[in-house]
C-alpha atoms as a PDB file:
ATOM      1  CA  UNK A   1     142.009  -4.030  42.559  1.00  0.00           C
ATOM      2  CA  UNK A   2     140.307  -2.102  39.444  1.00  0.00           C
ATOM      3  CA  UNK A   3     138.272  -4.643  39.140  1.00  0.00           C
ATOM      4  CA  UNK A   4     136.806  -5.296  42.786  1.00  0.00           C
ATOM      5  CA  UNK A   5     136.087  -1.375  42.466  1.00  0.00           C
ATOM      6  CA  UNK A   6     134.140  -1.897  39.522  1.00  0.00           C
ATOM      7  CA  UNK A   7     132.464  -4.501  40.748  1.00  0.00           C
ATOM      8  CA  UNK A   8     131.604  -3.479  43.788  1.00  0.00           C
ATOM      9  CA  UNK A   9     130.593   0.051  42.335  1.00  0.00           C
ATOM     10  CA  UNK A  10     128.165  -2.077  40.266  1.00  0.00           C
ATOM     11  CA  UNK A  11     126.997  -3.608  42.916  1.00  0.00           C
ATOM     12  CA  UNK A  12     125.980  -0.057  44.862  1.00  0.00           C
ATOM     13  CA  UNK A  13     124.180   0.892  41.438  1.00  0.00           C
ATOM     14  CA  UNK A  14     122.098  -1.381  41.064  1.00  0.00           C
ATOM     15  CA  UNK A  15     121.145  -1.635  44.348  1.00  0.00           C
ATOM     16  CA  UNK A  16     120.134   2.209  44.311  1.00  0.00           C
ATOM     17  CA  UNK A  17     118.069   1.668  41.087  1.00  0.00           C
ATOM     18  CA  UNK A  18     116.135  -0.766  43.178  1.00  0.00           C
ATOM     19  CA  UNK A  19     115.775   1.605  46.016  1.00  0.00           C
ATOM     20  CA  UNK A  20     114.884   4.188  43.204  1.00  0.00           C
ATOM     21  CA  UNK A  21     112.397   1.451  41.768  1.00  0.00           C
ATOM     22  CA  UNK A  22     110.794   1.233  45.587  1.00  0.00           C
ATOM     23  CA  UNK A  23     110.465   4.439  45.828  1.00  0.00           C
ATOM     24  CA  UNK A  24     108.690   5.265  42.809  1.00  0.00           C
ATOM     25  CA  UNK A  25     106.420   2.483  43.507  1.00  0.00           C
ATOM     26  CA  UNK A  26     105.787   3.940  46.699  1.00  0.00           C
ATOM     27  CA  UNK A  27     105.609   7.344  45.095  1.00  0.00           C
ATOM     28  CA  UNK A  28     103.479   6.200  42.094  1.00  0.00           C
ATOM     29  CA  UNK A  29     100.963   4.749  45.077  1.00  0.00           C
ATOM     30  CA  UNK A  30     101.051   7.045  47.551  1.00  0.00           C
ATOM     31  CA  UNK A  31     102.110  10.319  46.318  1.00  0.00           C
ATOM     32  CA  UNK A  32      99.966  12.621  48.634  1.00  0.00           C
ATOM     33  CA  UNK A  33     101.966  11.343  51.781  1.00  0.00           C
ATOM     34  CA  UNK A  34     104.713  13.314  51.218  1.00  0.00           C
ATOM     35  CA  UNK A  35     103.139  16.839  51.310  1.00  0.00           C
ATOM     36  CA  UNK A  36     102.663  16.226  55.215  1.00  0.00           C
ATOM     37  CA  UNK A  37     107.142  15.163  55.744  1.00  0.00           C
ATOM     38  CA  UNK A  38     107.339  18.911  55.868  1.00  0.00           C
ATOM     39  CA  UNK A  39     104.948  19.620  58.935  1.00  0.00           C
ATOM     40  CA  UNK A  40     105.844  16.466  60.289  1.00  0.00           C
ATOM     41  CA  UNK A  41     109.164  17.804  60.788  1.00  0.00           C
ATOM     42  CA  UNK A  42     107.898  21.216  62.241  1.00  0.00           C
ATOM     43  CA  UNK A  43     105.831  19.778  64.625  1.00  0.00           C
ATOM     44  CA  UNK A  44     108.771  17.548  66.079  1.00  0.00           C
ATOM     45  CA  UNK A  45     111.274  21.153  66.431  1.00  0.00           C
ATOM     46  CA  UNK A  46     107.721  22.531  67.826  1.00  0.00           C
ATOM     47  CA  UNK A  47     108.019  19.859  70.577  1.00  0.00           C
ATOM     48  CA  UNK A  48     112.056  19.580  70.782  1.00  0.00           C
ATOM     49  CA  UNK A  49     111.816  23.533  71.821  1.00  0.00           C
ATOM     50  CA  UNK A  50     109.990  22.516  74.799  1.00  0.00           C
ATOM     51  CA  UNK A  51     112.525  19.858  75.218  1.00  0.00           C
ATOM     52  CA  UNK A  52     115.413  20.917  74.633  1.00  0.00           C
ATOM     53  CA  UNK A  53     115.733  24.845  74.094  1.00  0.00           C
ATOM     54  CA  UNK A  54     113.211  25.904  77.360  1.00  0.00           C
ATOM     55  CA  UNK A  55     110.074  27.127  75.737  1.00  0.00           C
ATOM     56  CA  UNK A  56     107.158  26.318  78.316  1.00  0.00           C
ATOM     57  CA  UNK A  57     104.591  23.831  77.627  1.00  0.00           C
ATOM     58  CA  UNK A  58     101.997  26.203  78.592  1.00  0.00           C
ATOM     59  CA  UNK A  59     103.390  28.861  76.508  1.00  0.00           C
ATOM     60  CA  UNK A  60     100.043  30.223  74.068  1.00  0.00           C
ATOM     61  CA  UNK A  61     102.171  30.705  71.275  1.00  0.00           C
ATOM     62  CA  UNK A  62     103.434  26.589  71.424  1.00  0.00           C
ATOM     63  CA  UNK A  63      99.989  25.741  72.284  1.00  0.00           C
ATOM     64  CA  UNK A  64      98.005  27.249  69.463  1.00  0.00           C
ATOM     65  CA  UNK A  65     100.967  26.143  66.800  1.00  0.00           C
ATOM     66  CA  UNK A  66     101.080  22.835  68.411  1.00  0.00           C
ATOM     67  CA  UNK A  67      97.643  22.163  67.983  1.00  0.00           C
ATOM     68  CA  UNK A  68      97.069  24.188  65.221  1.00  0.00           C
ATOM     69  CA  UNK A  69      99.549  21.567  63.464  1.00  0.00           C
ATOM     70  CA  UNK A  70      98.223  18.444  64.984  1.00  0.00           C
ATOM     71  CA  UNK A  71      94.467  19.440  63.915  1.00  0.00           C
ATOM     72  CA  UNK A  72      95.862  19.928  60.315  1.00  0.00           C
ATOM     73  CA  UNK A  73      98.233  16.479  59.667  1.00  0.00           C
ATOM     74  CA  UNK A  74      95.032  14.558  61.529  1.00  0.00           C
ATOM     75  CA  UNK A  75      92.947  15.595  58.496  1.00  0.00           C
ATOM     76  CA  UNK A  76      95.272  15.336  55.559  1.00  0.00           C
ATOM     77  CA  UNK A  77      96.504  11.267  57.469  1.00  0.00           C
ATOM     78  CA  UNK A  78      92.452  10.415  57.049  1.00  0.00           C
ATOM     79  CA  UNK A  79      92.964  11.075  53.106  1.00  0.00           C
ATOM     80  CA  UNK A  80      96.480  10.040  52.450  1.00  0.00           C
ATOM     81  CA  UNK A  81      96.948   6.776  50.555  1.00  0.00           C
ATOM     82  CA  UNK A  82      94.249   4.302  49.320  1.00  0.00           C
ATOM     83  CA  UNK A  83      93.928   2.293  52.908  1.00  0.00           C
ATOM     84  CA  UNK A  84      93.135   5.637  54.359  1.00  0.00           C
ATOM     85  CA  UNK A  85      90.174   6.694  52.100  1.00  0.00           C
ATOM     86  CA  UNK A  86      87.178   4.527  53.025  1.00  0.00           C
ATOM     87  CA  UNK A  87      87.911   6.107  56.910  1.00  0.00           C
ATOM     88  CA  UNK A  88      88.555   9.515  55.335  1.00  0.00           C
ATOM     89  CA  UNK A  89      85.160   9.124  53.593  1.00  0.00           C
ATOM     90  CA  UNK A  90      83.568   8.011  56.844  1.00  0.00           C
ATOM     91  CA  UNK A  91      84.251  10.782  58.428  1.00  0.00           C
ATOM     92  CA  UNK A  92      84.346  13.239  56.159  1.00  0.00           C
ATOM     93  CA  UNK A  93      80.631  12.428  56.015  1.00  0.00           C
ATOM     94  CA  UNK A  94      79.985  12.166  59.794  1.00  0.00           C
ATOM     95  CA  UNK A  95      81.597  15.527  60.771  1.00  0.00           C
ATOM     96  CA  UNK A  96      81.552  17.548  57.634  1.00  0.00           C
ATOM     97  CA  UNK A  97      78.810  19.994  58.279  1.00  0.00           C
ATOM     98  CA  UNK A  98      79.439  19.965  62.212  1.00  0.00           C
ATOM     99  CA  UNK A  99      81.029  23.295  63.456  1.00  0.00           C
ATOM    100  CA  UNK A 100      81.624  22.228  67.400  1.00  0.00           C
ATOM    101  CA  UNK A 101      83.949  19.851  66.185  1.00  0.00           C
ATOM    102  CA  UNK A 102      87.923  20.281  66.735  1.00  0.00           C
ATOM    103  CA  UNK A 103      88.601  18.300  63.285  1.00  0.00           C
ATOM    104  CA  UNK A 104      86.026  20.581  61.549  1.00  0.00           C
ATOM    105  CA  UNK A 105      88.650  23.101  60.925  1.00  0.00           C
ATOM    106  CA  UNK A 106      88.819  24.756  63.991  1.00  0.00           C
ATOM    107  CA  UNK A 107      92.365  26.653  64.931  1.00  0.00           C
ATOM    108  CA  UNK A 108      93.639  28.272  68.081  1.00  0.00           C
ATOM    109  CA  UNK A 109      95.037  31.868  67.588  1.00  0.00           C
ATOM    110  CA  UNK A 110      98.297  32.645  68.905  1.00  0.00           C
ATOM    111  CA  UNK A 111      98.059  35.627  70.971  1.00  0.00           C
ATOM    112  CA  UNK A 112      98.660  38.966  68.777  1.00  0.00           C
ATOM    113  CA  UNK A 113      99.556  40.638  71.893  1.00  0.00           C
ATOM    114  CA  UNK A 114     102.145  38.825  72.970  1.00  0.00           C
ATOM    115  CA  UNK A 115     105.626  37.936  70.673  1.00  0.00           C
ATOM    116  CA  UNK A 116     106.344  34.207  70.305  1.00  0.00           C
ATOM    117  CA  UNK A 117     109.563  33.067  72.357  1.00  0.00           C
ATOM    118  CA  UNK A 118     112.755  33.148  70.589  1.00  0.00           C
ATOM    119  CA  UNK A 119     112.999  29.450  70.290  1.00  0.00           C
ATOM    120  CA  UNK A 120     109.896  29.454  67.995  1.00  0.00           C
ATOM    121  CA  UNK A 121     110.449  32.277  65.747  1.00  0.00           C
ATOM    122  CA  UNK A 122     112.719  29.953  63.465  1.00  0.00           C
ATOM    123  CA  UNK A 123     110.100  26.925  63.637  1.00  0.00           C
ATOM    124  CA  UNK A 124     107.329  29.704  62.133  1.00  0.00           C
ATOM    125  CA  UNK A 125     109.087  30.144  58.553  1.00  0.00           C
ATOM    126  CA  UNK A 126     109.205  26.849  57.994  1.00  0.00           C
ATOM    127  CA  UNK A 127     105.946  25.857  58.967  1.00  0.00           C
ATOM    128  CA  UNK A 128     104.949  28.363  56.097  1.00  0.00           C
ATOM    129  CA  UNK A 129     106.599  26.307  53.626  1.00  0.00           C
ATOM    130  CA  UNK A 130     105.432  23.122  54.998  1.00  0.00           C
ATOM    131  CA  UNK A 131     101.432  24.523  55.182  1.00  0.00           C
ATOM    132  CA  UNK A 132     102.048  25.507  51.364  1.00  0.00           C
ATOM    133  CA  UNK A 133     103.481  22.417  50.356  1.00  0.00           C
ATOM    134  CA  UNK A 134     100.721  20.534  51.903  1.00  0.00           C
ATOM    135  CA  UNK A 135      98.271  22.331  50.460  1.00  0.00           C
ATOM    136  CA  UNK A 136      99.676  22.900  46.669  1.00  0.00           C
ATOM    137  CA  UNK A 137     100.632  18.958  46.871  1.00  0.00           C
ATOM    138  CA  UNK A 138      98.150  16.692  48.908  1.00  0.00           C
ATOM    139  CA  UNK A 139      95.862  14.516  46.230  1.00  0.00           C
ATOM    140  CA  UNK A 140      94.054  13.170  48.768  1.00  0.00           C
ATOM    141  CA  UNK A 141      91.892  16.062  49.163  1.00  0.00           C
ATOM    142  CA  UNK A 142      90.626  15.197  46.081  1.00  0.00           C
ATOM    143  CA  UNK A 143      88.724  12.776  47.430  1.00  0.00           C
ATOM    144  CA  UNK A 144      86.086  14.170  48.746  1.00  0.00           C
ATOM    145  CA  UNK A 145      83.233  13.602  46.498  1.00  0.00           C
ATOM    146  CA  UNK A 146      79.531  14.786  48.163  1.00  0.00           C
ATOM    147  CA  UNK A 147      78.501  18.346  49.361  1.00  0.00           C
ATOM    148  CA  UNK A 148      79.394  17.506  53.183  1.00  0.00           C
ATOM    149  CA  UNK A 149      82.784  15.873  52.469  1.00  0.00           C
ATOM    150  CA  UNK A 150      83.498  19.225  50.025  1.00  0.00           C
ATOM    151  CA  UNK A 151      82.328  21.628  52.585  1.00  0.00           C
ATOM    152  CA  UNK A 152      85.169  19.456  55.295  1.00  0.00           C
ATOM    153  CA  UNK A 153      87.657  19.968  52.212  1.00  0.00           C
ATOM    154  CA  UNK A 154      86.938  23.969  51.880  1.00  0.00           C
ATOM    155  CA  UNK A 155      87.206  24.239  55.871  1.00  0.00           C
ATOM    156  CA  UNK A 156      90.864  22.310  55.991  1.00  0.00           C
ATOM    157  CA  UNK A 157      92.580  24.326  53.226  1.00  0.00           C
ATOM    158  CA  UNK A 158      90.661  27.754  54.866  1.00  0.00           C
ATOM    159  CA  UNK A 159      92.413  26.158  58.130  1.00  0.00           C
ATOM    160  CA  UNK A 160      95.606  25.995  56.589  1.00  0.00           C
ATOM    161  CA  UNK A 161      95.105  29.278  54.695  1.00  0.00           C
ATOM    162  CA  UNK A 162      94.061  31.031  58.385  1.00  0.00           C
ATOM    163  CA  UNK A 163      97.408  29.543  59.848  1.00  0.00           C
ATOM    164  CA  UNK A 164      99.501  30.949  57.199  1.00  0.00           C
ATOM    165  CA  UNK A 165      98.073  34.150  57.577  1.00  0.00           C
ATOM    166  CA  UNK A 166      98.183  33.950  61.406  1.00  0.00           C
ATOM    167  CA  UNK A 167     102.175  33.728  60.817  1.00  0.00           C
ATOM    168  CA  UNK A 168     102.749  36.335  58.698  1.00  0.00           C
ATOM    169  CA  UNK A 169     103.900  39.255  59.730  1.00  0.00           C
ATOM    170  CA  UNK A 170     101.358  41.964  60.511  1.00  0.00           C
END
């Protein structure tokens, strides 16, 4: 019986050195990816609190973080991983010096006036986190090699750097 334990405990290690070898593959390959798991996640609770907990579709508050947070993970997808970067270079140099464009950096305010429902107040400290993770760990942004694709860069991390400051506390 010892020895079916042992064996089988052998078994389960190497396996997870294999998954560890996959993932570090993965890692080693695509390591900007993982910056956006965080936000990823916060934009899923943004849309289970419509769901599930009652906060109103329309509500300005899950509008402007909804978008705000779409706009943000469509621009670091375009520069995450090596398939991505020919299309992030595309059009990073067809929209980087437009301002009427969504993509170009452009965020929705949540209203100052009004709080944000109850549901959402949890969802806002961790979409801190996940905005600074992205931004301290994306390599993809890196990319970006003439003056228009730079100036996109600049107005994506000002983007994120306006929606952090739009959730802190004033």
């Amino acid at each position: 019986m010892t020895s079916l334990l042992a064996i089988l405990l052998s078994l389960l290690a190497m396996m997870l050195l294999g998954v560890l070898s996959a993932a570090l593959r993965l890692w080693m390959r695509h390591g900007d990816t993982n910056a956006c798991y965080p936000l990823y996640a916060v934009r899923d609770r943004l849309v289970a609190s419509v769901v599930f907990e009652g906060v109103p579709e329309d509500d300005a508050w899950f509008a402007a973080l909804h978008w705000n947070v779409n706009a943000i993970l469509r621009g670091a997808s375009m520069l995450s991983g090596p398939a991505s970067r020919p299309l992030a270079l595309a059009i990073g140099s067809l929209d980087g010096g437009r301002d009427d464009l969504p993509s170009a950096g452009k965020l929705i305010r949540p209203p100052r006036h009004v709080a944000p429902p109850a549901a959402l107040e949890p969802i806002l400290d961790e979409m801190k986190s996940a905005l600074a993770k992205l931004s301290d760990g994306h390599g993809g942004f890196a990319l970006h090699r003439s003056a228009k694709e730079r100036l996109e860069l600049r107005r994506k991390r000002q983007a994120a750097r306006e929606l952090r400051s739009l959730l802190a506390p004033a």
